[in-house]
N, C-alpha and C. Protein backbone atom coordinates (compact mmCIF):
# COMPACT_ATOMS: atom_id res chain seq x y z
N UNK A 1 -88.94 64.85 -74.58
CA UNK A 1 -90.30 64.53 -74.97
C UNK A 1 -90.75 63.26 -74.26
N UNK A 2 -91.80 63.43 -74.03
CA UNK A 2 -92.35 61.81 -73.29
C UNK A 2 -93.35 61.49 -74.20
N UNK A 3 -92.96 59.91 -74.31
CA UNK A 3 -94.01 59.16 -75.88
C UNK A 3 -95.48 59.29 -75.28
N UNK A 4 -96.02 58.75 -74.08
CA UNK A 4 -97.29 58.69 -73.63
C UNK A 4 -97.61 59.97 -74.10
N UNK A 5 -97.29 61.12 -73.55
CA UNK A 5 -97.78 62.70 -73.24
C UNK A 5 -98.34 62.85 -74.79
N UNK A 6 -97.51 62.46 -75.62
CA UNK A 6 -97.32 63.10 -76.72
C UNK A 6 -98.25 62.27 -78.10
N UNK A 7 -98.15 60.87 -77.32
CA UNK A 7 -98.98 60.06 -78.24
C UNK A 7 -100.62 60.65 -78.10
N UNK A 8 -101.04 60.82 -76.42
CA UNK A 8 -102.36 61.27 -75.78
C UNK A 8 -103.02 62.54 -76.29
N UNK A 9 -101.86 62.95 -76.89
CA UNK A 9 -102.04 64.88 -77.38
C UNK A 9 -102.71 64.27 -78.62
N UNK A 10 -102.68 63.43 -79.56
CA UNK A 10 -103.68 63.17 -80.43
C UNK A 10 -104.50 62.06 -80.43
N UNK A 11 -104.16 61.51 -79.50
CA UNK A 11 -105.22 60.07 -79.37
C UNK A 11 -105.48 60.43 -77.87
N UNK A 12 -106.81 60.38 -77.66
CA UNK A 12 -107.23 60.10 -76.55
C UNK A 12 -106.96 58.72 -75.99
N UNK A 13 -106.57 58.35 -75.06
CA UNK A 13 -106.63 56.93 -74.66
C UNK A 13 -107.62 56.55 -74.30
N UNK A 14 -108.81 56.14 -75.24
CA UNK A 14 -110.20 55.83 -74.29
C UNK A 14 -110.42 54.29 -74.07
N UNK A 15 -109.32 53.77 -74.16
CA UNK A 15 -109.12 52.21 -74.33
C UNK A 15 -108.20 52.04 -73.33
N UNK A 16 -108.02 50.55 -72.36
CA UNK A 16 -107.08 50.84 -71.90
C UNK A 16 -105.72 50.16 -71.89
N UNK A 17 -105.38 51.26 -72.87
CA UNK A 17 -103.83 51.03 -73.42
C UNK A 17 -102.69 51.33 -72.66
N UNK A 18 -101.87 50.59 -73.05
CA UNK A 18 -100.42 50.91 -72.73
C UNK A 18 -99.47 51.46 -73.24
N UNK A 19 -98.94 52.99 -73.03
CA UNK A 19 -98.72 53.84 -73.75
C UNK A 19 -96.77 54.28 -72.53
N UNK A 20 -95.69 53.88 -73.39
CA UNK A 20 -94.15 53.90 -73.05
C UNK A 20 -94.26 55.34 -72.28
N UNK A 21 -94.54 55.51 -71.16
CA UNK A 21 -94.48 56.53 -70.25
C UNK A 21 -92.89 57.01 -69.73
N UNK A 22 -92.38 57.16 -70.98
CA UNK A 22 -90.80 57.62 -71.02
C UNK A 22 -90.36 58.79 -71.54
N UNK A 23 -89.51 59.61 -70.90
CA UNK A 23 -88.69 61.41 -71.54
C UNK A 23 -87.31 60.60 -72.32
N UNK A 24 -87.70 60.92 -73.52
CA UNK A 24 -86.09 60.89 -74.31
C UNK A 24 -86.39 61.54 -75.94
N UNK A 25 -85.12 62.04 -75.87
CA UNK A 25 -84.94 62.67 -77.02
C UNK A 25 -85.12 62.05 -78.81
N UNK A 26 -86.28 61.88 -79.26
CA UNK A 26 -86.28 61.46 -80.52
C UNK A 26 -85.38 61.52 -81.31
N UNK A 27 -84.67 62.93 -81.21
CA UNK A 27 -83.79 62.64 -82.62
C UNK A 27 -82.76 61.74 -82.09
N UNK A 28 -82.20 61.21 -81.37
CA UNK A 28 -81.16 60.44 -81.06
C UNK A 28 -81.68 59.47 -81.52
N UNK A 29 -83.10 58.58 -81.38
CA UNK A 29 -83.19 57.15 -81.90
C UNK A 29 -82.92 56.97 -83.44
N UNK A 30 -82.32 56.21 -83.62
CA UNK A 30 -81.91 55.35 -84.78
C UNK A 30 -82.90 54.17 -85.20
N UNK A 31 -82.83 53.05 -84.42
CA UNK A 31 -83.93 52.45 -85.05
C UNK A 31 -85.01 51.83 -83.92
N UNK A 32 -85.84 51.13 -84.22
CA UNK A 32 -87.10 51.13 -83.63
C UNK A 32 -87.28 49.31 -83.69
N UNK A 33 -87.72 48.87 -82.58
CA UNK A 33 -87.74 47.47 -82.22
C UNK A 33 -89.01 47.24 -82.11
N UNK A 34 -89.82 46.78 -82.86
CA UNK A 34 -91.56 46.87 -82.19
C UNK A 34 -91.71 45.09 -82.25
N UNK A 35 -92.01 44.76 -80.74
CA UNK A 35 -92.54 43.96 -80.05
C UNK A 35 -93.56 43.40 -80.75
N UNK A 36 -94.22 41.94 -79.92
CA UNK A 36 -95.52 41.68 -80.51
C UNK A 36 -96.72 42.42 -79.47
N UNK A 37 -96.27 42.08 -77.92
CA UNK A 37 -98.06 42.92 -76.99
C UNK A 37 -97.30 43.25 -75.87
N UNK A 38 -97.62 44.43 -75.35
CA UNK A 38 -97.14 44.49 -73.83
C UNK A 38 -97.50 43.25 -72.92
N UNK A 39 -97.11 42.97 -71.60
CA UNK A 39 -97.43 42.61 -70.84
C UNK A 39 -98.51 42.88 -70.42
N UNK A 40 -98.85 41.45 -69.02
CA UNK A 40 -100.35 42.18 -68.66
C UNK A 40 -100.15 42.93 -67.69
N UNK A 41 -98.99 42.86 -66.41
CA UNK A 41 -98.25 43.89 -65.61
C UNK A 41 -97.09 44.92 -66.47
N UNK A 42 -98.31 45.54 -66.74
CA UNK A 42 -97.36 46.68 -67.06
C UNK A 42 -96.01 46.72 -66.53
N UNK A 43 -95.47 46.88 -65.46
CA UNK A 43 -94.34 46.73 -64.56
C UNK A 43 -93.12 45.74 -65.23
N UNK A 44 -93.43 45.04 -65.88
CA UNK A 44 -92.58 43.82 -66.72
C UNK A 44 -92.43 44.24 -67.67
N UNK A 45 -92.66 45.40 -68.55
CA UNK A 45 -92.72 45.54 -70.22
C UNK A 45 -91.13 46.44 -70.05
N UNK A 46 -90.44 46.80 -71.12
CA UNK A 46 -89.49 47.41 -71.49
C UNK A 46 -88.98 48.02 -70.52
N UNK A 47 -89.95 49.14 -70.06
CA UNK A 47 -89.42 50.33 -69.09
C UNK A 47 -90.20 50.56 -68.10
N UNK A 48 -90.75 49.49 -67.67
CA UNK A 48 -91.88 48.72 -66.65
C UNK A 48 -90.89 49.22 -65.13
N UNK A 49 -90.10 48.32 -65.01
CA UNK A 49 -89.23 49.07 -63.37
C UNK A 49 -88.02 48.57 -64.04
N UNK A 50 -87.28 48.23 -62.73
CA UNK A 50 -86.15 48.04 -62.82
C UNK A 50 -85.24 46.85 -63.50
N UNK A 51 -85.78 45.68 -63.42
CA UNK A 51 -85.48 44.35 -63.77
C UNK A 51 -86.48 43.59 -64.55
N UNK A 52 -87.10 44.50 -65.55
CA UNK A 52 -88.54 43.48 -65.65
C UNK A 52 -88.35 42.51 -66.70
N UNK A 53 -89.52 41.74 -66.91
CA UNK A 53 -89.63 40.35 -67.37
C UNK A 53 -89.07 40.30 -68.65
N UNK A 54 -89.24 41.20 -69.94
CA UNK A 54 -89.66 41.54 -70.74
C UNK A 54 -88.06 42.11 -71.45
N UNK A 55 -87.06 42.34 -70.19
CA UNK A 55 -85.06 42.77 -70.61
C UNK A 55 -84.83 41.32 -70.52
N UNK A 56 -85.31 40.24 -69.20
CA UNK A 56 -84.94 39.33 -69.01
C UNK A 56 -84.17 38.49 -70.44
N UNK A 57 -85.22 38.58 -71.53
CA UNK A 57 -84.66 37.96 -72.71
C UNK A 57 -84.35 39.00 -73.98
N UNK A 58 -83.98 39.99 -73.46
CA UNK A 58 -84.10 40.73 -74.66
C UNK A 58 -82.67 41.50 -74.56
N UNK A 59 -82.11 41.36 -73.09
CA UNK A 59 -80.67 41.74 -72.93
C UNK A 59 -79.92 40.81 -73.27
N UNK A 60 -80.22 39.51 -73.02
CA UNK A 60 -78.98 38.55 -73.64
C UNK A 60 -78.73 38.57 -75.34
N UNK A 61 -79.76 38.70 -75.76
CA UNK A 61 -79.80 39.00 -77.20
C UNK A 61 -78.62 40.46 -77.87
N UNK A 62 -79.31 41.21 -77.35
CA UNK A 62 -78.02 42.63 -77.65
C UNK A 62 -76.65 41.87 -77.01
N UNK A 63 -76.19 41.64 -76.02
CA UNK A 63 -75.18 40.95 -75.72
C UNK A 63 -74.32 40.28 -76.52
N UNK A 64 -75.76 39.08 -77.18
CA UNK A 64 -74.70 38.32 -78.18
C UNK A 64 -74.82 38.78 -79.40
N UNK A 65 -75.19 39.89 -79.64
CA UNK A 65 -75.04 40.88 -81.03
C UNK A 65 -73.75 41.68 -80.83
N UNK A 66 -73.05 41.56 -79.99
CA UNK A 66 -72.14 42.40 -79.63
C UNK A 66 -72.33 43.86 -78.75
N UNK A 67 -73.26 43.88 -78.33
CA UNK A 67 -73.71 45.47 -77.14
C UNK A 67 -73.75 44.91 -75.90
N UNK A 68 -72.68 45.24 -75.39
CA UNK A 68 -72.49 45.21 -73.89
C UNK A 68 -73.64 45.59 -73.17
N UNK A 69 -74.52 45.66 -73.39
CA UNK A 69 -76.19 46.15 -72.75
C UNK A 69 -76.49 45.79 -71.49
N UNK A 70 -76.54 46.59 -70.30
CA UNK A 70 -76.83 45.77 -68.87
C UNK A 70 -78.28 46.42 -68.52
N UNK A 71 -78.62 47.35 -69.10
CA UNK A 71 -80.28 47.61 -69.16
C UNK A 71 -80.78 48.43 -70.25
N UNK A 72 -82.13 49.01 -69.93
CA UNK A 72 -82.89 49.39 -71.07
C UNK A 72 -81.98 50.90 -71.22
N UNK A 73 -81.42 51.35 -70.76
CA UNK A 73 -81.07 52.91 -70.80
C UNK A 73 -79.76 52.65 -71.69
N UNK A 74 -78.57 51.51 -71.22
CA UNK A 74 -77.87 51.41 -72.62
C UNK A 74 -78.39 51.32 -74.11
N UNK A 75 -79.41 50.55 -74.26
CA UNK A 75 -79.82 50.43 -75.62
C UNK A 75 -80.20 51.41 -75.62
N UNK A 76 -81.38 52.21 -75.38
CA UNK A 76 -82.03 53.81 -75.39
C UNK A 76 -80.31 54.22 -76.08
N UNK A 77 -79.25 54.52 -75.03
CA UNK A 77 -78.01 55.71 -75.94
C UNK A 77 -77.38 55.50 -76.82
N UNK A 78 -77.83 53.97 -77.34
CA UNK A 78 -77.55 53.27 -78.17
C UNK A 78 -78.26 54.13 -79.45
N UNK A 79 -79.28 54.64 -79.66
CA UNK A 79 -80.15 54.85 -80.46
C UNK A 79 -81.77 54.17 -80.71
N UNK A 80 -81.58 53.30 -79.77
CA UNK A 80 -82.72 51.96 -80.09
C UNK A 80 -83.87 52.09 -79.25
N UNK A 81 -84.76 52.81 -79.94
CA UNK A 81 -85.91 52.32 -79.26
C UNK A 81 -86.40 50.96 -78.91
N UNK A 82 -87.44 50.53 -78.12
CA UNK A 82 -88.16 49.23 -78.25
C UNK A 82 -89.95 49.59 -77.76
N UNK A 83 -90.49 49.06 -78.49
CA UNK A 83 -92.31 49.17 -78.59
C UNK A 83 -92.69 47.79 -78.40
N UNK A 84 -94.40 48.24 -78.19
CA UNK A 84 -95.11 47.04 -78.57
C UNK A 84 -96.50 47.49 -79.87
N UNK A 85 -96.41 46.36 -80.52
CA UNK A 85 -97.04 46.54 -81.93
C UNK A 85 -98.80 46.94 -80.91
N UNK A 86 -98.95 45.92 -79.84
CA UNK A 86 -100.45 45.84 -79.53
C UNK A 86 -100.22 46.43 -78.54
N UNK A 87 -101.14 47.38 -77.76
CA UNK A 87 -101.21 48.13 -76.41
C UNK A 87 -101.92 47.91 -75.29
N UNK A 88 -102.46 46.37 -75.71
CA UNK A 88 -103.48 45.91 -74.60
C UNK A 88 -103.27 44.44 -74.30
N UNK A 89 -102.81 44.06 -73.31
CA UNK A 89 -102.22 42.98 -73.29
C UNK A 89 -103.61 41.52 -73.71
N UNK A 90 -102.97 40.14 -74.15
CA UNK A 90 -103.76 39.37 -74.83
C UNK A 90 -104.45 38.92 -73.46
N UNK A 91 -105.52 38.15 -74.12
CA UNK A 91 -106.53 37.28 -73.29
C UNK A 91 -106.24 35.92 -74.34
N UNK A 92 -106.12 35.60 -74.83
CA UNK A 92 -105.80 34.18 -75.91
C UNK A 92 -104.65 34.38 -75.56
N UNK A 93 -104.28 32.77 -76.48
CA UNK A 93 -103.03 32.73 -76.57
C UNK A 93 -102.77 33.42 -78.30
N UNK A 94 -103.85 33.58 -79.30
CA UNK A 94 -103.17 34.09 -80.59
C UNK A 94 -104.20 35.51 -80.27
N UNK A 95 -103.25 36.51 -81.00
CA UNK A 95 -103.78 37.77 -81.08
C UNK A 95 -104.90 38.08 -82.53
N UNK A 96 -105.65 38.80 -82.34
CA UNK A 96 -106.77 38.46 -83.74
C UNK A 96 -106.33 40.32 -84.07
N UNK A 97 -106.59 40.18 -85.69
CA UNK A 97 -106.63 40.96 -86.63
C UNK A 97 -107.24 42.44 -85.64
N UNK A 98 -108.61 42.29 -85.35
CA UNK A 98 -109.52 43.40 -84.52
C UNK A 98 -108.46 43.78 -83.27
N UNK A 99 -107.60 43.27 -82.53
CA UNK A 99 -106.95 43.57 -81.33
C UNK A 99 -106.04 44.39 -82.23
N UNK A 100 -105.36 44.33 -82.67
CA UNK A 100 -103.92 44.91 -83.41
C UNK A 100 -104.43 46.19 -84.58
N UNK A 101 -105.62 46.20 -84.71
CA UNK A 101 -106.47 47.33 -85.56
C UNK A 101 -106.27 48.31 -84.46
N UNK A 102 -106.70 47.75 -83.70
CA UNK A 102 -107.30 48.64 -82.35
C UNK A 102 -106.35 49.34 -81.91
N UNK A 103 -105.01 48.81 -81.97
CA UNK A 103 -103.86 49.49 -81.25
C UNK A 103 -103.01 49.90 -82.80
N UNK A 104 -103.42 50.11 -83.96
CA UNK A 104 -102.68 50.41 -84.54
C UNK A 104 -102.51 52.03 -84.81
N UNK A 105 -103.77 52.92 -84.41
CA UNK A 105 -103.29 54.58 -84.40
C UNK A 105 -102.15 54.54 -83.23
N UNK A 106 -102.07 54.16 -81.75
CA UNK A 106 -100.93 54.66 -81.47
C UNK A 106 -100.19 53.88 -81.87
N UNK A 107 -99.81 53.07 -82.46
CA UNK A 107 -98.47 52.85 -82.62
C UNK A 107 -97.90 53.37 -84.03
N UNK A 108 -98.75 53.79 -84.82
CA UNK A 108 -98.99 54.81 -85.86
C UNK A 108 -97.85 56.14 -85.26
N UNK A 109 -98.70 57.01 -84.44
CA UNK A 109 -98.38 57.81 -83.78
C UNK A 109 -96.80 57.44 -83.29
N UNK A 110 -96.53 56.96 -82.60
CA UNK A 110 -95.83 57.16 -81.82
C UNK A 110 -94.19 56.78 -82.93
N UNK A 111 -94.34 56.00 -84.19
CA UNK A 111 -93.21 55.68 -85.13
C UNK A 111 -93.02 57.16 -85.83
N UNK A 112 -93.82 58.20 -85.84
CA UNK A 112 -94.05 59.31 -86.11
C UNK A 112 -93.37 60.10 -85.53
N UNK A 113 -92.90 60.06 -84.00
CA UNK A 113 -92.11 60.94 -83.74
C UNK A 113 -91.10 60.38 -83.37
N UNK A 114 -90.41 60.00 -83.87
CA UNK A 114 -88.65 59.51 -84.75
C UNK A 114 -88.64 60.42 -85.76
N UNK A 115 -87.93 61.03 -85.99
CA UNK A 115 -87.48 61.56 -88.17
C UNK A 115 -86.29 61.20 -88.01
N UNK A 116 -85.41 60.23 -87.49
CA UNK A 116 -84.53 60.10 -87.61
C UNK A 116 -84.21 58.47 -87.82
N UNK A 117 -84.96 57.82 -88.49
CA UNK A 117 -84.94 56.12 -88.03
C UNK A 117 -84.86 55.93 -88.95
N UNK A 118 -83.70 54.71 -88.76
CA UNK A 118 -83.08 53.95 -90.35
C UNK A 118 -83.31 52.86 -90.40
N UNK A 119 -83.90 52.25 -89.29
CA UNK A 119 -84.00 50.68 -89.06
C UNK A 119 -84.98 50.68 -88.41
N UNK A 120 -86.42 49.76 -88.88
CA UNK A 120 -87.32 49.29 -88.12
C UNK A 120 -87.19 47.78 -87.62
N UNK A 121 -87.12 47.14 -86.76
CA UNK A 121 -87.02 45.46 -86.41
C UNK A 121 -88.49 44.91 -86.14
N UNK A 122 -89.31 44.36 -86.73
CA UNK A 122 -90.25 43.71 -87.17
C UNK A 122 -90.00 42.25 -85.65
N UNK A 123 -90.33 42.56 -84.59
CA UNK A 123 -89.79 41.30 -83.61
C UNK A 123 -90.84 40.21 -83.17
N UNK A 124 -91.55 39.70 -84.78
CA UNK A 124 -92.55 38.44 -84.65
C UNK A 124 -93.53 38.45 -85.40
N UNK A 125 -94.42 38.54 -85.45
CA UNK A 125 -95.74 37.62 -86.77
C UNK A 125 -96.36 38.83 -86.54
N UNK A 126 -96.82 39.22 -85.02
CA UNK A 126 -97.81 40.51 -84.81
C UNK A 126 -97.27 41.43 -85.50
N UNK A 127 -96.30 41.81 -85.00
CA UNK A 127 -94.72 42.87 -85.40
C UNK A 127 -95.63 43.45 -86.95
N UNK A 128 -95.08 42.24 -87.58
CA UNK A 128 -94.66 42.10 -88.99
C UNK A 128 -96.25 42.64 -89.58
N UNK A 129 -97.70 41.70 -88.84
CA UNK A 129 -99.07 41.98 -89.56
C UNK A 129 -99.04 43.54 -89.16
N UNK A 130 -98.71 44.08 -87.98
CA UNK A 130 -99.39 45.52 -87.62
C UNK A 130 -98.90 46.70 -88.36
N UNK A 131 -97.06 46.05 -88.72
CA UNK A 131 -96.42 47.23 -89.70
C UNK A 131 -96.90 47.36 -91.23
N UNK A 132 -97.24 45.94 -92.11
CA UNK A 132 -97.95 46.02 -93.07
C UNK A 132 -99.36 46.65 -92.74
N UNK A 133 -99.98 46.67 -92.15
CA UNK A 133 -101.28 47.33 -91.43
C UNK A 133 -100.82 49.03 -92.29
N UNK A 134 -100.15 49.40 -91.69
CA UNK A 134 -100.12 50.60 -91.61
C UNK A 134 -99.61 50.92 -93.11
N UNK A 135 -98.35 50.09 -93.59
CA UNK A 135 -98.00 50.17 -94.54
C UNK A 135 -99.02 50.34 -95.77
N UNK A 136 -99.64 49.41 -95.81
CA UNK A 136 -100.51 48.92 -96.76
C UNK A 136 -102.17 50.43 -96.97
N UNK A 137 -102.19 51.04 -95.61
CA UNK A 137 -103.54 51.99 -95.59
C UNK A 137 -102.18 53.33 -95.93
N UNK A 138 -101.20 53.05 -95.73
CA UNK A 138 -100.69 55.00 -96.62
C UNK A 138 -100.00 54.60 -97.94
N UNK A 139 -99.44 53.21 -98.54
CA UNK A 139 -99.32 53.04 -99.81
C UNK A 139 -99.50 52.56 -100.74
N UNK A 140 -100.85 51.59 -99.69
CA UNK A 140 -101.88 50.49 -101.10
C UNK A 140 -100.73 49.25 -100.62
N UNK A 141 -99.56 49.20 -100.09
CA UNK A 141 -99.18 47.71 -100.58
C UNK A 141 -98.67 47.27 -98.86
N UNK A 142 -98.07 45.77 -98.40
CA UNK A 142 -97.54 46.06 -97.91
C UNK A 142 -95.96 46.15 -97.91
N UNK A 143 -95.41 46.31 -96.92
CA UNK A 143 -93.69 46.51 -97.40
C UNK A 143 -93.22 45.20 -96.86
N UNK A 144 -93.53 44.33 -96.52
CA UNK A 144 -93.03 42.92 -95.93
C UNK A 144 -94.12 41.94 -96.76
N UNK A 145 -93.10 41.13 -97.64
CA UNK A 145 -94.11 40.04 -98.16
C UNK A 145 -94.48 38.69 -97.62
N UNK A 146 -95.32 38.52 -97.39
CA UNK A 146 -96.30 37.16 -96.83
C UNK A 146 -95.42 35.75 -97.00
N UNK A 147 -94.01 35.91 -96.38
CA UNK A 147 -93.14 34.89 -96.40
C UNK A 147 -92.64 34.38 -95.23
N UNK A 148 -92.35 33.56 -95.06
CA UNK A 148 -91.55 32.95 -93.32
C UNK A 148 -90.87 33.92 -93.09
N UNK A 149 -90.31 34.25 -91.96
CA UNK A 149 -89.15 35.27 -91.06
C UNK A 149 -88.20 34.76 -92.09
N UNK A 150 -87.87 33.54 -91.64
CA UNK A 150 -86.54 32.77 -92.31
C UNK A 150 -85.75 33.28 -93.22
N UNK A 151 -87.26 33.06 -94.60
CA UNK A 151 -86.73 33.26 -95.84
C UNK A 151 -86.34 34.66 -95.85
N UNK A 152 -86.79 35.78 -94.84
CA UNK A 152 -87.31 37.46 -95.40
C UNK A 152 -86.10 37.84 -94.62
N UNK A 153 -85.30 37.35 -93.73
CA UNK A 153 -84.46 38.21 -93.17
C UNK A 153 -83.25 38.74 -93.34
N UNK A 154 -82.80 37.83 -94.46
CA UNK A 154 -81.48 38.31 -95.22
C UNK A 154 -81.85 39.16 -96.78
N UNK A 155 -83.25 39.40 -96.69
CA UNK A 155 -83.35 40.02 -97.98
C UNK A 155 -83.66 41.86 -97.43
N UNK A 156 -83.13 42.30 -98.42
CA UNK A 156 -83.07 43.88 -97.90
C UNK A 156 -84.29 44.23 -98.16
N UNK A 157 -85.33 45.15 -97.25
CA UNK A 157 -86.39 45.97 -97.38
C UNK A 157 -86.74 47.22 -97.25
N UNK A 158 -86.98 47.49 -97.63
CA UNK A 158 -86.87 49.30 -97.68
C UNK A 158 -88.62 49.97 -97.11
N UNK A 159 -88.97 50.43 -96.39
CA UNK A 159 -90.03 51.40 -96.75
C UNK A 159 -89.61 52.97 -96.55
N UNK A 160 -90.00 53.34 -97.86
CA UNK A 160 -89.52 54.59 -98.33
C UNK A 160 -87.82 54.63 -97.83
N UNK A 161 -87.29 55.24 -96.86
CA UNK A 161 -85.78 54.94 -97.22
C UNK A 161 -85.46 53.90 -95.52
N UNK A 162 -86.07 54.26 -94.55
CA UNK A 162 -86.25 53.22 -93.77
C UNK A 162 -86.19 51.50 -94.22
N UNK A 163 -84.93 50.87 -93.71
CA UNK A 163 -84.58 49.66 -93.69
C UNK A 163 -85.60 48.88 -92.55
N UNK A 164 -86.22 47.69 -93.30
CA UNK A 164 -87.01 46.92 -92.41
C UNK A 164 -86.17 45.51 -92.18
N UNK A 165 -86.15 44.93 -91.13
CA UNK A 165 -86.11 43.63 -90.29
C UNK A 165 -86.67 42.82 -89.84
N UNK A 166 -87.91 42.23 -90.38
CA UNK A 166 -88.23 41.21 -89.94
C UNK A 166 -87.49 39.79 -88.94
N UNK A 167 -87.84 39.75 -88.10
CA UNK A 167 -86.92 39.07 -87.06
C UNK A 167 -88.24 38.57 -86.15
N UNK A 168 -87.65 37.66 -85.03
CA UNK A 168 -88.27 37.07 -84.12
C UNK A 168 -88.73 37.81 -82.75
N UNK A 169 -89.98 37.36 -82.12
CA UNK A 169 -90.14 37.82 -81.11
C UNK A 169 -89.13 37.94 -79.77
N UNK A 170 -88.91 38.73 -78.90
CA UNK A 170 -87.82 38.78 -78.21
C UNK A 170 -87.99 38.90 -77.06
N UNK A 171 -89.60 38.52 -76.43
CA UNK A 171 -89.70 38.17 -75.35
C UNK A 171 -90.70 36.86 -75.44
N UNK A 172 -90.56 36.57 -73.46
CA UNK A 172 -91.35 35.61 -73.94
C UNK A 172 -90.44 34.19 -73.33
N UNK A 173 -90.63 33.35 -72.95
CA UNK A 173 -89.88 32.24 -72.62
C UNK A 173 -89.63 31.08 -73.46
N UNK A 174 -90.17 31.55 -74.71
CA UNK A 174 -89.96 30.40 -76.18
C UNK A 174 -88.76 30.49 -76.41
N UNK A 175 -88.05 32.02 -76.14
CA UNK A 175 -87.04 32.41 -77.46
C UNK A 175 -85.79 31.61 -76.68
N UNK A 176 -86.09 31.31 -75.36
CA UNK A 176 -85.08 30.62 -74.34
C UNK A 176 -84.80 29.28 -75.29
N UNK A 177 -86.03 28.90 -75.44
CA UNK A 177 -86.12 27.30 -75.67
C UNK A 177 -86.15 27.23 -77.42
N UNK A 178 -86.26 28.20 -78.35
CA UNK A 178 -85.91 27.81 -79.82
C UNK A 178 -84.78 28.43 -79.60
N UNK A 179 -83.62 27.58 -79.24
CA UNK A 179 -82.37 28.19 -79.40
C UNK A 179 -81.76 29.25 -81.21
N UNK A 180 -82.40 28.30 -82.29
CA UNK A 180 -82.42 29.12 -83.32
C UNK A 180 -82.47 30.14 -84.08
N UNK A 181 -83.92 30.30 -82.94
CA UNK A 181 -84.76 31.59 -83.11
C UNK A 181 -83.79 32.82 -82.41
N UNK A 182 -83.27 32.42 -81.00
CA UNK A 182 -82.71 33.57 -80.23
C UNK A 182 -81.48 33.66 -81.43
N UNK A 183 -80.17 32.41 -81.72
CA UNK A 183 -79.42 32.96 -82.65
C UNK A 183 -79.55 33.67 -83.84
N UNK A 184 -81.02 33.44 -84.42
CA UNK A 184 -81.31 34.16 -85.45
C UNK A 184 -81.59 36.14 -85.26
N UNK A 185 -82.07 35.97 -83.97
CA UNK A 185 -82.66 37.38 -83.94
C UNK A 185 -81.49 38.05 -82.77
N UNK A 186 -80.83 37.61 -83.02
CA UNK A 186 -79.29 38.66 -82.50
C UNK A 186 -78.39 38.39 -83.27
N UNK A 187 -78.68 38.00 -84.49
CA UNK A 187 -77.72 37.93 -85.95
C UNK A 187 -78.75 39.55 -86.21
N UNK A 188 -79.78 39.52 -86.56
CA UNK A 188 -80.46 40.46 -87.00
C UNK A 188 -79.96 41.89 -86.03
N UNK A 189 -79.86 41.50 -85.08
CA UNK A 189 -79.92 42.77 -84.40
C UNK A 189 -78.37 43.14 -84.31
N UNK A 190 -77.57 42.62 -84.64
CA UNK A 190 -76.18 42.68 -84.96
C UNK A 190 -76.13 43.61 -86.21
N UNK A 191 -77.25 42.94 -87.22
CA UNK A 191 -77.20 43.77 -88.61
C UNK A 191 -77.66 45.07 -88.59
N UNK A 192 -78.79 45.47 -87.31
CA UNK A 192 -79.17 46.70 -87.45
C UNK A 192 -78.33 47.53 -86.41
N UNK A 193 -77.45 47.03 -85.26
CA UNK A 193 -76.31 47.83 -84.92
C UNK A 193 -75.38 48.35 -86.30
N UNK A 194 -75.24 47.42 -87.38
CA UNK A 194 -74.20 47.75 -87.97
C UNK A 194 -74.89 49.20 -89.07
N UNK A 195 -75.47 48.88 -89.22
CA UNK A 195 -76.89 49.91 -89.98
C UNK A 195 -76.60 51.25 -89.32
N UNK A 196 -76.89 51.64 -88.09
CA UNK A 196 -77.23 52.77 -87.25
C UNK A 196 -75.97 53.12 -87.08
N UNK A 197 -74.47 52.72 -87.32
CA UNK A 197 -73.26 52.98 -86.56
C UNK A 197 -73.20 54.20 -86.95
């Protein structure tokens, strides 16, 4: 299955979004990593080319979670997807409520075709507002409460039987420099290897 093809079959893209132009088998993913925004070169995002900007910090992380990961196709047989919450890359430096509305049918869509996902990873503030987004318009509430990462990441969350993770953004050249943040969010991603085994 390819996510673009399949996301486009019910959303028109009349915006211009950025939609994971990748063939892989859904039922194999396990859990789902959603980003805060693509890039603005497409070419740098996840599965952008060969080396892009966007593994740069997001492979050392699986690494020190324990996954020998040397690109995006290990994690993929891993089970692990990775997304972005927004599909249009920013013009600010903070993303507003209306941008992340905008991109929230596909990314709606596209968590939709998984039936097999036990672990969602929440990877930053956008992450976290766009999944309550959705949460909140199919069950009235949201499933992540209005608390620091910090406090929320050792507490277990459930939506419906799906385990949530709130965790840190994982690209980006901050996560270099809050050394904390990177140890924190490959503790997390350690927890959702152990989840999916």
């Amino acid at each position: 299955m390819n996510i673009k093809t399949e996301i486009e079959k019910t959303i028109p893209a009349a915006l211009p979004v950025q939609l994971n132009d990748l063939d892989l088998d859904p039922e194999k993913i396990k859990a789902i990593m959603i980003n805060e925004v693509v890039p603005s070169d497409p070419s740098q995002d996840f599965y952008g080319s060969p080396d892009p900007d966007y593994l740069k910090t997001t492979i050392p992380l699986f690494q020190k979670a324990g996954l020998p990961a040397q690109n995006i196709q290990d994690i993929l047989q891993t089970g692990i997807y990775i997304t972005n919450a927004v599909k249009t890359p920013k013009s600010d430096y903070t993303i507003e409520r209306s941008t992340i509305e905008t991109s929230l049918p596909y990314l709606e869509k596209e968590l939709s075709l998984f039936p097999n996902t036990k672990v969602i990873m929440l990877m930053g503030d956008v992450a976290k507002k766009a999944f309550n987004m959705l949460t909140k318009k199919a069950t009235g509430k949201n499933a992540v409460p209005s608390t620091s990462t910090y406090k929320l990441r050792t507490t277990e969350l459930y939506y419906e039987t799906i385990r949530i993770i709130p965790s840190y953004i994982i690209t980006g050249g901050n996560i270099l420099i809050e050394k904390s943040k990177a140890q924190m969010a490959s503790q997390d991603i350690t927890t959702m290897l152990r989840l999916i085994q």
